[in-house]
N, C-alpha and C. Protein backbone atom coordinates (compact mmCIF):
# COMPACT_ATOMS: atom_id res chain seq x y z
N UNK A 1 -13.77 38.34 5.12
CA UNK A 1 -12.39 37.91 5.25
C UNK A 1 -12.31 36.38 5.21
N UNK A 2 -11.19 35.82 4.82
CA UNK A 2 -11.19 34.37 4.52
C UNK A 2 -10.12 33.96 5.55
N UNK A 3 -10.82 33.27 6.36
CA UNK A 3 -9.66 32.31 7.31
C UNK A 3 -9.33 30.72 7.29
N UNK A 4 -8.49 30.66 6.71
CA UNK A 4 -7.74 29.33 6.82
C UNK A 4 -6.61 28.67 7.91
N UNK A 5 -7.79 27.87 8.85
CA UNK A 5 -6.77 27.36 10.00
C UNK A 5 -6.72 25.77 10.00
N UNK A 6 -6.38 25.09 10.50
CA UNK A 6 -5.61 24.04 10.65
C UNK A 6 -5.75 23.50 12.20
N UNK A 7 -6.49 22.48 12.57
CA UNK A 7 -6.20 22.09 14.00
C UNK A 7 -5.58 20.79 14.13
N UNK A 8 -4.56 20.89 15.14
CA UNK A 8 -3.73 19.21 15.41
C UNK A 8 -3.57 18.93 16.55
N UNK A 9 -3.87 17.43 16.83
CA UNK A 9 -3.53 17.33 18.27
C UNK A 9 -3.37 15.85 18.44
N UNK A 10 -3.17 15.01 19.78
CA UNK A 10 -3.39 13.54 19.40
C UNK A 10 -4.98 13.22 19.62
N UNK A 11 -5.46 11.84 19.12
CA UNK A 11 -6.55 11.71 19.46
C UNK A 11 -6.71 11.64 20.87
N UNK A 12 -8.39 12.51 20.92
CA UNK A 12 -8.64 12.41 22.20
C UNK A 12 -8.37 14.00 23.22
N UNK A 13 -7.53 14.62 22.29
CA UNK A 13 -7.40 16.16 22.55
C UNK A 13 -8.44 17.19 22.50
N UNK A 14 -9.38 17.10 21.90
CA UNK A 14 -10.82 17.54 21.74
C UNK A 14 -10.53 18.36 20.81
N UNK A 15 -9.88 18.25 19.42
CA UNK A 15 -9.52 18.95 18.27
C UNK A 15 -10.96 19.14 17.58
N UNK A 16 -11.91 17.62 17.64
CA UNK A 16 -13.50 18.29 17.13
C UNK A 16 -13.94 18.77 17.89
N UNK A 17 -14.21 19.02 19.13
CA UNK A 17 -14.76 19.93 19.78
C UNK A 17 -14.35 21.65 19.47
N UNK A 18 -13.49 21.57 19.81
CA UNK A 18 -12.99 22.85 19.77
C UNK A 18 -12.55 23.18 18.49
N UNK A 19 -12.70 22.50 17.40
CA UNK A 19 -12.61 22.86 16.13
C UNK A 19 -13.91 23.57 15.86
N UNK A 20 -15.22 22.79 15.80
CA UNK A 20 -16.41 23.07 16.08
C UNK A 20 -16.36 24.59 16.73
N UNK A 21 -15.93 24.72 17.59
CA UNK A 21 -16.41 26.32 18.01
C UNK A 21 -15.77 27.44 17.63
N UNK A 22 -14.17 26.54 17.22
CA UNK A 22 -13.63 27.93 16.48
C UNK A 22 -14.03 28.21 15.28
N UNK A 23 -14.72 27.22 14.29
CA UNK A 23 -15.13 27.10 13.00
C UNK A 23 -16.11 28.40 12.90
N UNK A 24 -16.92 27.99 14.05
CA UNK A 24 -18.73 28.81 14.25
C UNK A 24 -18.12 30.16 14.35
N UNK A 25 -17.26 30.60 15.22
CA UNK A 25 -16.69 31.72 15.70
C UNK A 25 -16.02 32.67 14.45
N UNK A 26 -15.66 31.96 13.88
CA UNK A 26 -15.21 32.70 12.78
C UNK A 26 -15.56 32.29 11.15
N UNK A 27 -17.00 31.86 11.12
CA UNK A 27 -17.99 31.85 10.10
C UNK A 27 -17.21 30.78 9.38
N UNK A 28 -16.70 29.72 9.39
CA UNK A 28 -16.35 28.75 8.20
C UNK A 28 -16.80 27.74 8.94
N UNK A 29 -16.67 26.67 7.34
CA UNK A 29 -16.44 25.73 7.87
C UNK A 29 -15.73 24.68 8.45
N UNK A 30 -16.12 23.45 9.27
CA UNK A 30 -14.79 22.24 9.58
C UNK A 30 -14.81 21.85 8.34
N UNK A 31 -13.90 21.14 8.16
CA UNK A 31 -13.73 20.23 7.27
C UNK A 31 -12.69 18.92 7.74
N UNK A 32 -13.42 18.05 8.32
CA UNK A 32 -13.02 16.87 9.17
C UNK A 32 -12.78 15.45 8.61
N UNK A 33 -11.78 14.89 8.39
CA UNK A 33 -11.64 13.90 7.40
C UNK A 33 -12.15 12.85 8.60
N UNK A 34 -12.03 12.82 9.65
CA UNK A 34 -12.87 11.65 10.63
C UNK A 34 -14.69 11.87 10.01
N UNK A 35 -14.94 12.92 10.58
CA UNK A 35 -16.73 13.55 10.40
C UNK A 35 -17.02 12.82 8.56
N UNK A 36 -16.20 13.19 7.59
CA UNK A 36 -16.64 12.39 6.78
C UNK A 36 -16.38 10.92 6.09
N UNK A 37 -15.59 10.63 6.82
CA UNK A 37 -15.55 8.92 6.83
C UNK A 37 -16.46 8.38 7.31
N UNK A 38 -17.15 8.86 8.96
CA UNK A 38 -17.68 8.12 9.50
C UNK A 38 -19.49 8.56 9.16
N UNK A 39 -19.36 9.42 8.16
CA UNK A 39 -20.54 9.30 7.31
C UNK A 39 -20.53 8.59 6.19
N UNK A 40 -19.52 8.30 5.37
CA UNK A 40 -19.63 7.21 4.62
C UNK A 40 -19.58 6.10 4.91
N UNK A 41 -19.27 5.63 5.80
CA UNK A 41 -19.85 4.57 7.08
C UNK A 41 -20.89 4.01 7.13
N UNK A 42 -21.65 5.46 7.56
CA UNK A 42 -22.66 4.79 8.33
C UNK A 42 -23.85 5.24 6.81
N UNK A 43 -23.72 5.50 5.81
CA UNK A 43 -24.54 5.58 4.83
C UNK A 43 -24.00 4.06 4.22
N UNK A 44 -22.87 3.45 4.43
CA UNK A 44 -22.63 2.00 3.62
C UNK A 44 -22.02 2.74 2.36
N UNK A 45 -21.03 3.88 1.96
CA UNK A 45 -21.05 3.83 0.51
C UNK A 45 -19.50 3.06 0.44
N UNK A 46 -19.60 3.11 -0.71
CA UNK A 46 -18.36 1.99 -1.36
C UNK A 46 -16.89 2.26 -0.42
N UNK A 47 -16.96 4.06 -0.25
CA UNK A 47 -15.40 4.46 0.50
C UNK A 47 -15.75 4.27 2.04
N UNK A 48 -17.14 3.68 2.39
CA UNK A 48 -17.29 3.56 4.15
C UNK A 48 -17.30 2.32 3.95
N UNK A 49 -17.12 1.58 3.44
CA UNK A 49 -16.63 0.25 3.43
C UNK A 49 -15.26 -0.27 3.69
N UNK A 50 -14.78 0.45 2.86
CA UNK A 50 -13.47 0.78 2.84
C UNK A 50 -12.54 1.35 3.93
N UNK A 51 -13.14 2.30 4.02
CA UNK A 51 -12.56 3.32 5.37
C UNK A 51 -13.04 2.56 6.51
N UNK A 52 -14.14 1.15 6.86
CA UNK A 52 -14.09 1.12 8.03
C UNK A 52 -13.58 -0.67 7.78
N UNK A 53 -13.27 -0.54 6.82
CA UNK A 53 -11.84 -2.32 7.24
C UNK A 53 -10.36 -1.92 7.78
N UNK A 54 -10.32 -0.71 7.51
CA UNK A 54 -9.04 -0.11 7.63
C UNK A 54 -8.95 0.57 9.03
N UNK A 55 -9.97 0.76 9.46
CA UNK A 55 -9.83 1.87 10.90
C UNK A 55 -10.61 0.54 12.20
N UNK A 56 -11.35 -0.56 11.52
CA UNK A 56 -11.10 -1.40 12.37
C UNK A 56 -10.08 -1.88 12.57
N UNK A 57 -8.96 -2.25 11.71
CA UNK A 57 -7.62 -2.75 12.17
C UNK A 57 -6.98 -1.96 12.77
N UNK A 58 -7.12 -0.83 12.88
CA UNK A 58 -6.78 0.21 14.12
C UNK A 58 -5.66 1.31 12.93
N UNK A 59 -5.56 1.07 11.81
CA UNK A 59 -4.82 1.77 10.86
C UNK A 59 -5.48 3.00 10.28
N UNK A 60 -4.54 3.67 9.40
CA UNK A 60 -5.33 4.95 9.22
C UNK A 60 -5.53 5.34 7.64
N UNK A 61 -6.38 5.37 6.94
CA UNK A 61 -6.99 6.02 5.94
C UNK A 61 -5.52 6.45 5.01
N UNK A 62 -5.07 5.60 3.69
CA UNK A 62 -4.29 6.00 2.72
C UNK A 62 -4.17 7.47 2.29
N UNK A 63 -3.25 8.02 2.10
CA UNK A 63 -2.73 9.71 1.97
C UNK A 63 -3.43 9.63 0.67
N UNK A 64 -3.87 8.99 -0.79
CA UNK A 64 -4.24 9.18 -1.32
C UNK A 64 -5.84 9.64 -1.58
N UNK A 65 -6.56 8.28 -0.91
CA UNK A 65 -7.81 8.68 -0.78
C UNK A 65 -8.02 9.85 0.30
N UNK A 66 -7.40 10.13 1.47
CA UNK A 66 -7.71 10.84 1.85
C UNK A 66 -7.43 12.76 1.27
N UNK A 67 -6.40 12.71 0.57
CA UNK A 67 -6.01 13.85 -0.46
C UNK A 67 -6.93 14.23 -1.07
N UNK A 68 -7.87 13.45 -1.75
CA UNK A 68 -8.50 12.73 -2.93
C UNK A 68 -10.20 14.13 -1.97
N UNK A 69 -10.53 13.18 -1.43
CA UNK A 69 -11.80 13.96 -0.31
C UNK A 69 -11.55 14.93 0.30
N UNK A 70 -9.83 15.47 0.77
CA UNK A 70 -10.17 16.81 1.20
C UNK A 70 -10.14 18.17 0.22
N UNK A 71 -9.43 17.69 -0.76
CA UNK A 71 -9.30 18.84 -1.94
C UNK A 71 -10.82 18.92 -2.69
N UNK A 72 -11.23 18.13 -2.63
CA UNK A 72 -12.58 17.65 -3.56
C UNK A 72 -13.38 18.97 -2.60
N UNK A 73 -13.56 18.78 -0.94
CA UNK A 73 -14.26 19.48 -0.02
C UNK A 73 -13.58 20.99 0.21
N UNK A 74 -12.28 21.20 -0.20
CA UNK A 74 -12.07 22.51 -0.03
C UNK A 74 -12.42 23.61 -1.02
N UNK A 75 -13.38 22.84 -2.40
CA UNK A 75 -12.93 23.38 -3.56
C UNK A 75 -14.29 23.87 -4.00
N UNK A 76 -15.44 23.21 -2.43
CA UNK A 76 -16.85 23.22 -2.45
C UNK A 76 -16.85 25.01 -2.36
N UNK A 77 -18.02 25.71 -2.92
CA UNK A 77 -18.04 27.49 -2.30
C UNK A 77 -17.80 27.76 -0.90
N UNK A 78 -18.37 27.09 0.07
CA UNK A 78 -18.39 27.67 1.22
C UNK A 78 -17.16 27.81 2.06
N UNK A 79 -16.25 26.60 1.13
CA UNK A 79 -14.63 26.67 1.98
C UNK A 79 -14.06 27.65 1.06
N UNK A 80 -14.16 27.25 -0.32
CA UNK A 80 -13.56 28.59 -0.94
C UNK A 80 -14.03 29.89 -0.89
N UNK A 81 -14.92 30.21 -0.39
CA UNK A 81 -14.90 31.89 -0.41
C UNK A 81 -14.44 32.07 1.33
N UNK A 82 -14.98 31.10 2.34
CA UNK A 82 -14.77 31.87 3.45
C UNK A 82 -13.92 31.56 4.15
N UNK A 83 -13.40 30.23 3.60
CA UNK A 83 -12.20 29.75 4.20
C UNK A 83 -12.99 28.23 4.90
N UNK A 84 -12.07 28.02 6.14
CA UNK A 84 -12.15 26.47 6.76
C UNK A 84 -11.00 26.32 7.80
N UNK A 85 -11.46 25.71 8.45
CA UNK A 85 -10.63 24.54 9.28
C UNK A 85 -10.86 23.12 9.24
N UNK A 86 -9.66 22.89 9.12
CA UNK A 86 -9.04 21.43 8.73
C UNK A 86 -8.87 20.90 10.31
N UNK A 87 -9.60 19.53 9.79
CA UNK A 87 -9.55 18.75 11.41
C UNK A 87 -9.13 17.10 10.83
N UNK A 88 -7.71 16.94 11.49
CA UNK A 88 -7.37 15.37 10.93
C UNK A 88 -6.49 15.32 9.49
N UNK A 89 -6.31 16.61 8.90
CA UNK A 89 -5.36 16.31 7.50
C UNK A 89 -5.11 18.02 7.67
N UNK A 90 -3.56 18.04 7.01
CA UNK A 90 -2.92 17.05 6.92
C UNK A 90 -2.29 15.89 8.51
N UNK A 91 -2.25 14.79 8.15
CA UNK A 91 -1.45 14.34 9.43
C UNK A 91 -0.01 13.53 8.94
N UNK A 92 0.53 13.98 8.02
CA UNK A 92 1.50 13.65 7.63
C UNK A 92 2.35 14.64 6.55
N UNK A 93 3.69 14.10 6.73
CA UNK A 93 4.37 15.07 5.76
C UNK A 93 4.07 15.09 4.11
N UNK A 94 4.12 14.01 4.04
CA UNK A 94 3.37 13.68 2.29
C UNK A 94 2.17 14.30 2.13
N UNK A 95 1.06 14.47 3.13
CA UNK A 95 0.10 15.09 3.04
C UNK A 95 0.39 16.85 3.45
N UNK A 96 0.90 17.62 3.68
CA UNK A 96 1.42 18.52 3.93
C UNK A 96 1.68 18.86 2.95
N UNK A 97 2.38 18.38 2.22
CA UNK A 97 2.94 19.14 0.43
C UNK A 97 1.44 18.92 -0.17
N UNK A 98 0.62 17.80 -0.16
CA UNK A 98 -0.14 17.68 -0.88
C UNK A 98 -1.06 18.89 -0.52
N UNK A 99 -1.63 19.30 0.52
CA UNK A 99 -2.09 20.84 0.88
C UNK A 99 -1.50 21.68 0.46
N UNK A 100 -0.40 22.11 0.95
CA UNK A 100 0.69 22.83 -0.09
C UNK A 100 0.55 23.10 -1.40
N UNK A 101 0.17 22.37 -2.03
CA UNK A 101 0.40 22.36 -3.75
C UNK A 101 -1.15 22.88 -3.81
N UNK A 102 -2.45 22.19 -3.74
CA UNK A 102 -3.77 22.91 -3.37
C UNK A 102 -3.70 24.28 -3.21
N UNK A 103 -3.25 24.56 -2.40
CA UNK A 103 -3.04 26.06 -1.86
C UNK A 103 -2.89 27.00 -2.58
N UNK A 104 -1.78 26.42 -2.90
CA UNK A 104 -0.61 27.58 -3.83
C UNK A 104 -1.32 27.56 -5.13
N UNK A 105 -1.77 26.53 -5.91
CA UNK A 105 -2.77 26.39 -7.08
C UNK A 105 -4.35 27.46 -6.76
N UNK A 106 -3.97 27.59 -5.56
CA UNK A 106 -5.18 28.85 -5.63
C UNK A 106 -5.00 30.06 -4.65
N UNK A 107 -3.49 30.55 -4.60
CA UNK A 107 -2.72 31.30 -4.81
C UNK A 107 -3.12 31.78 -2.87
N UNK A 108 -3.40 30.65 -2.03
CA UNK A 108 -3.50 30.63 -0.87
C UNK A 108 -2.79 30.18 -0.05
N UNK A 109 -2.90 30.54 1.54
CA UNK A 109 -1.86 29.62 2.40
C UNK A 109 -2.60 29.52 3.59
N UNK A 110 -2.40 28.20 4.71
CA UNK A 110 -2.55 28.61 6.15
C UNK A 110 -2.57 29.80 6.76
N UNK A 111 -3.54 30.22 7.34
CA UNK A 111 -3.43 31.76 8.51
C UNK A 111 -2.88 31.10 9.61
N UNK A 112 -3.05 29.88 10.46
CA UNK A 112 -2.93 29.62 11.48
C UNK A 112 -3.26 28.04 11.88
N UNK A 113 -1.95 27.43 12.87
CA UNK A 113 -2.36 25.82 13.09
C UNK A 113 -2.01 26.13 14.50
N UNK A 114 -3.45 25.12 14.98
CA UNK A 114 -3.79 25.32 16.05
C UNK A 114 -3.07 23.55 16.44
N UNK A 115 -2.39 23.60 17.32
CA UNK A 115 -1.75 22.52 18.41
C UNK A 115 -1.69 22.23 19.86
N UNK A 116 -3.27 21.43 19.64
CA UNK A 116 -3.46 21.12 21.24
C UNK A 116 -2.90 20.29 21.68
N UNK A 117 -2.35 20.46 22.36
CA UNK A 117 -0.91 19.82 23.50
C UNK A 117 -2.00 19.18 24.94
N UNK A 118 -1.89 17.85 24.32
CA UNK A 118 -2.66 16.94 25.54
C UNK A 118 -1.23 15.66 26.08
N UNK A 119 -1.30 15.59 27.33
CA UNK A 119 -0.22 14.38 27.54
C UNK A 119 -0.91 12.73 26.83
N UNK A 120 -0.35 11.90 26.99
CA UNK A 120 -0.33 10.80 26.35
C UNK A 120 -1.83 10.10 27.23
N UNK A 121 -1.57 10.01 28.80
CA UNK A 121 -2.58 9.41 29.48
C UNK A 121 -3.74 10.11 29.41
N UNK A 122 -3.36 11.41 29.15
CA UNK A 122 -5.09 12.61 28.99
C UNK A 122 -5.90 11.53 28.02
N UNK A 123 -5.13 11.68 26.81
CA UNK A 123 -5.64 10.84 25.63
C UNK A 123 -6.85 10.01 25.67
N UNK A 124 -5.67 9.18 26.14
CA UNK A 124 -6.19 7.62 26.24
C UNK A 124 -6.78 7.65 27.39
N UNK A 125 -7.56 8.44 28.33
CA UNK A 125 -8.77 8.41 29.37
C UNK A 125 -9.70 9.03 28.58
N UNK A 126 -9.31 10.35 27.86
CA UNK A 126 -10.99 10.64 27.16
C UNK A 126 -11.25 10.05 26.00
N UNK A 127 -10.53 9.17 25.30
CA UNK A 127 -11.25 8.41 24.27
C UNK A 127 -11.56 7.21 24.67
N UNK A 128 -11.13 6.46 26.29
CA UNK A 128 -11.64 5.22 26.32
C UNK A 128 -13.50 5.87 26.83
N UNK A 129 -12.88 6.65 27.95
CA UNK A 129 -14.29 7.60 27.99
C UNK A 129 -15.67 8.14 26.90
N UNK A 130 -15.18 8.34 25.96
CA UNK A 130 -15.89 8.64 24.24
C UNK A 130 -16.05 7.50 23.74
N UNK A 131 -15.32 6.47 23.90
CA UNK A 131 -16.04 4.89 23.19
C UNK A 131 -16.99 4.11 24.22
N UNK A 132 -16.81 4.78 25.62
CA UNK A 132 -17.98 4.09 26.08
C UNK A 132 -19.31 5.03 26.01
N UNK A 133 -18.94 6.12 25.96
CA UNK A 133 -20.41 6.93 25.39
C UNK A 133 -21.13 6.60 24.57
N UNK A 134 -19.93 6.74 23.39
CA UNK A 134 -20.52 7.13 21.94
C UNK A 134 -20.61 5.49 21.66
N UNK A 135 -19.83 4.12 22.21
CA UNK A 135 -20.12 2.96 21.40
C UNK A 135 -19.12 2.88 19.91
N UNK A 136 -18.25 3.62 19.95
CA UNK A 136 -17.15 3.34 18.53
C UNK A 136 -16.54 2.10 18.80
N UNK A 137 -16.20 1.63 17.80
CA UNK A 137 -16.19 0.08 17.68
C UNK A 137 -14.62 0.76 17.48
N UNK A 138 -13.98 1.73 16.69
CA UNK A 138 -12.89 1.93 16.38
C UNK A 138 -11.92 2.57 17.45
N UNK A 139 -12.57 2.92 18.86
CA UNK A 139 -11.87 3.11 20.18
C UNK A 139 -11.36 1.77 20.91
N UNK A 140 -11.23 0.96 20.66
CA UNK A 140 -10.74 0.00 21.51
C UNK A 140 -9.21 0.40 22.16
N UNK A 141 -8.76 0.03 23.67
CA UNK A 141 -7.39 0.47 23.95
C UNK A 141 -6.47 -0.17 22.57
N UNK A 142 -6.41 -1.34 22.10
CA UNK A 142 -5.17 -1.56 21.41
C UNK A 142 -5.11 -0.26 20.01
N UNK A 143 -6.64 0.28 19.55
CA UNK A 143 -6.26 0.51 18.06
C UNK A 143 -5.75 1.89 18.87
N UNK A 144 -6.39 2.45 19.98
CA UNK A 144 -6.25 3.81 20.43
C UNK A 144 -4.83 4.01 20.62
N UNK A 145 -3.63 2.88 21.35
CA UNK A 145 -2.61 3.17 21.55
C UNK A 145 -1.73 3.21 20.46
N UNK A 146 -2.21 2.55 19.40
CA UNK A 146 -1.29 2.21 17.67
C UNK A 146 -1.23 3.62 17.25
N UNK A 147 -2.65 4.18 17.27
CA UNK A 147 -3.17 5.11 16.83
C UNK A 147 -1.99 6.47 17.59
N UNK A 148 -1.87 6.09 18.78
CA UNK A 148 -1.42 7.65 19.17
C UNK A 148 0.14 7.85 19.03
N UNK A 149 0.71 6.43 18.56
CA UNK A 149 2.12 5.80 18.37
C UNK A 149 1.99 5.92 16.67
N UNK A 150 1.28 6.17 15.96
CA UNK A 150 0.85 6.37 14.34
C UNK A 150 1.24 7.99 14.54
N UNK A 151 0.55 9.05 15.77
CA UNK A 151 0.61 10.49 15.88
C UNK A 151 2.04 10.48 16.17
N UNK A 152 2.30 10.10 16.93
CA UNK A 152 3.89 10.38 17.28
C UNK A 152 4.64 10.61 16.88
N UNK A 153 4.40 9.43 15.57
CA UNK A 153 5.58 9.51 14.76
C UNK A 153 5.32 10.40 13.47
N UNK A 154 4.53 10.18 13.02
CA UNK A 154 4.20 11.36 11.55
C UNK A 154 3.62 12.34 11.86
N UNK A 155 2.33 12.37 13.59
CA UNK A 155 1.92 13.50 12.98
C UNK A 155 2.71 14.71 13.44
N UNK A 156 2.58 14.93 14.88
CA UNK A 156 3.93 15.20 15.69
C UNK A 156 4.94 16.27 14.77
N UNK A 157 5.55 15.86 14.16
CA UNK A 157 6.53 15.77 13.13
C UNK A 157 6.00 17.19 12.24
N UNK A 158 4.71 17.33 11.69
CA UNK A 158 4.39 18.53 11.21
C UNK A 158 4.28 19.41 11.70
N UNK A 159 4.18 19.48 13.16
CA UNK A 159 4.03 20.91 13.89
C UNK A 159 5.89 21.66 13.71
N UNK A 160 6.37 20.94 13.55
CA UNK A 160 8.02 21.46 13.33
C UNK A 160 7.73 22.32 11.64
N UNK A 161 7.47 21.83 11.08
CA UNK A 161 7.12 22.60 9.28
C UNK A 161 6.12 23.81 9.65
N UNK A 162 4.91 23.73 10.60
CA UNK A 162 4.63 24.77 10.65
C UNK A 162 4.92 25.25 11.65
N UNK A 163 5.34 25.26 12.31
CA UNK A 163 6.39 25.88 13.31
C UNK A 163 7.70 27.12 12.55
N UNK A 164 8.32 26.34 11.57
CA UNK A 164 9.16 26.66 11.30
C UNK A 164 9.06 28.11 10.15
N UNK A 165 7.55 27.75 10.10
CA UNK A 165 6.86 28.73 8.80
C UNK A 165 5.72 30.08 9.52
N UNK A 166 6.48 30.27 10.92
CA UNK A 166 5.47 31.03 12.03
C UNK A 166 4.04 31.09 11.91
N UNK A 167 3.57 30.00 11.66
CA UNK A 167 1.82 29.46 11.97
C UNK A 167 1.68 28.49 12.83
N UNK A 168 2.82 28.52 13.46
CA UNK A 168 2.25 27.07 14.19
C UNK A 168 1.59 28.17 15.96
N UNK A 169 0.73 27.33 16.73
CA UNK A 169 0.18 28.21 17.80
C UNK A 169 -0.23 27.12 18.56
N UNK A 170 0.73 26.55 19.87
CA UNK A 170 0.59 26.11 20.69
C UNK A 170 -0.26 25.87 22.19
N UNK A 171 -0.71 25.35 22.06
CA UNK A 171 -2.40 25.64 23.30
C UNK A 171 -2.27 24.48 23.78
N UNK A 172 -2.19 25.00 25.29
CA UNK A 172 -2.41 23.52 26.44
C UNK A 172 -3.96 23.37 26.34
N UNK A 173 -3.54 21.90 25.95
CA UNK A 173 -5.45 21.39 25.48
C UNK A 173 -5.72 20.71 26.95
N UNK A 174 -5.02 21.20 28.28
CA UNK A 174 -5.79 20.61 29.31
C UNK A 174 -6.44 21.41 30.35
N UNK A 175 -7.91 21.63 30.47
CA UNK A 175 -8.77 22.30 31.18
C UNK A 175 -10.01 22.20 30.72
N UNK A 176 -10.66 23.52 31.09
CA UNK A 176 -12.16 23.27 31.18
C UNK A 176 -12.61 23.09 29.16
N UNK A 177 -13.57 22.88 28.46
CA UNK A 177 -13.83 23.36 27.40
C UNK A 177 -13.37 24.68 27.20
N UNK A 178 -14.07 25.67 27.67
CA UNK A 178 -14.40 27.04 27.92
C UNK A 178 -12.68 27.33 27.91
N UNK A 179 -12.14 27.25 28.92
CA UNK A 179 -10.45 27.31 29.01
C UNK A 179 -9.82 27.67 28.07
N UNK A 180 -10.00 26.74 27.39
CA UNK A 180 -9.12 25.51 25.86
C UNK A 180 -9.98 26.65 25.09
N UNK A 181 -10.88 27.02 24.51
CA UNK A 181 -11.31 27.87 23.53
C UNK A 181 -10.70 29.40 23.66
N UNK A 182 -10.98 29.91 25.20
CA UNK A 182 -10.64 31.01 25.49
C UNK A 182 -8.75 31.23 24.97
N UNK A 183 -7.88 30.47 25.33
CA UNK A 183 -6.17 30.14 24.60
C UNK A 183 -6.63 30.33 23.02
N UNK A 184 -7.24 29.31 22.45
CA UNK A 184 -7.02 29.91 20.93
C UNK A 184 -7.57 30.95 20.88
N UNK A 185 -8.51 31.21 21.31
CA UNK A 185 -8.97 32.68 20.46
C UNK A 185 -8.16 33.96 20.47
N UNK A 186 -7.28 33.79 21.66
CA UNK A 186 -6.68 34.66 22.27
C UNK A 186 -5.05 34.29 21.30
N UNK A 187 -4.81 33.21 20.96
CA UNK A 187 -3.65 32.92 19.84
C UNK A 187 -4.14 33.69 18.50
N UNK A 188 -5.24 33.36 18.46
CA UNK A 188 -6.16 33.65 16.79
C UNK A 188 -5.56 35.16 16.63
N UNK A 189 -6.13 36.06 17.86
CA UNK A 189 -6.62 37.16 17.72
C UNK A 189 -5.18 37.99 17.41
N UNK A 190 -4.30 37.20 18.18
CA UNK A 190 -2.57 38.09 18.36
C UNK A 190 -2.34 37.98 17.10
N UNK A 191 -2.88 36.92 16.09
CA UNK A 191 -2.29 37.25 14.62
C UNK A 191 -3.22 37.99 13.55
N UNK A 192 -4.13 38.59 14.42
CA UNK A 192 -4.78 39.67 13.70
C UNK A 192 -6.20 38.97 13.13
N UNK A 193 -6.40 37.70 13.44
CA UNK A 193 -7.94 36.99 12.79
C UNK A 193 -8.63 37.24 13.39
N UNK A 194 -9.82 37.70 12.80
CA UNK A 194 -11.31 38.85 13.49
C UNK A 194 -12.19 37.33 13.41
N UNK A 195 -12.90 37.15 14.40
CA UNK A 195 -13.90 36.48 14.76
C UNK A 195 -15.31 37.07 13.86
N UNK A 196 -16.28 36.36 13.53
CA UNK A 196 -17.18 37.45 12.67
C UNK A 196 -18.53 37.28 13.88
């Protein structure tokens, strides 16, 4: 069976985390437009050059190039036969049609978008928390707060389109890991998606 889900949340919601386990859980893959920026990064290629002048100024990755890398990655076998979850795109409405049109060109749609609902201060404690772990140069409080004032306004905004298109699936992203997984699966399952 092929499952196509969708996770959104603000940064700092643990959308890779728990993308990560719903991915495993139901045999696909992520497909994370953060996870592969910050490998072209850290390999130095021409687009991690790029992608990290832009995410040091605390801004976010052009709808084009980023269009550009996720269609390229959905079109790989392992997303097309078994499906995927999307972590980080679309995060805008322009990017939304641009999935849209993908889709429908291969006569597919969303099963399910997952929307972890974190408050504003959750946020911004576990990513100042994650930049002192992990050392991201791109967590600093100013880009983190642009950043969640960047979600607000565009990304925010798409859970109403899929909302409005009954895929959208609302999950309080505040509790244990374990918690937060146990809500989606239990969203997943009410719309009939078998875990493999």
């Amino acid at each position: 069976m092929t499952t196509r889900l969708l996770i959104v949340g603000p940064q700092g919601s643990g959308k890779g985390t728990q993308g990560v386990r719903v991915a495993e859980a139901f045999g696909i893959p992520v497909v994370s437009t953060g996870d592969i920026f910050r490998a072209n990064i850290k390999q130095g290629t021409e687009l991690g050059l790029k992608v990290k002048a832009i995410t040091d100024a605390g801004d976010l990755v052009p709808d084009e190039v980023t269009g550009e890398i996720v269609t390229d990655r959905l079109s790989q076998a392992d997303a097309a036969e078994a499906g995927f979850l999307l972590d980080g795109y679309p995060r805008n409405a322009a990017q939304v049609q641009h999935l849209d049109a993908f889709l429908e060109g291969q006569g597919a749609s969303l099963d399910a978008v997952i929307l972890l609902d974190v408050p504003r201060e959750e946020s911004i404690a576990r990513i100042t928390e994650r930049a002192t772990l992990e050392g991201r140069s791109d967590d600093t409080e100013e880009a983190v707060a642009h950043r969640l004032s960047i979600y607000e306004s565009e990304t925010a905004p798409i859970a109403d389109t899929y909302a409005e298109r009954g895929v959208l699936d609302r999950i309080d992203g505040v509790g244990s890991l374990d918690e937060i997984t146990e809500r989606i699966f239990r969203a997943l399952e009410a719309r009939g998606l078998q875990r493999v």
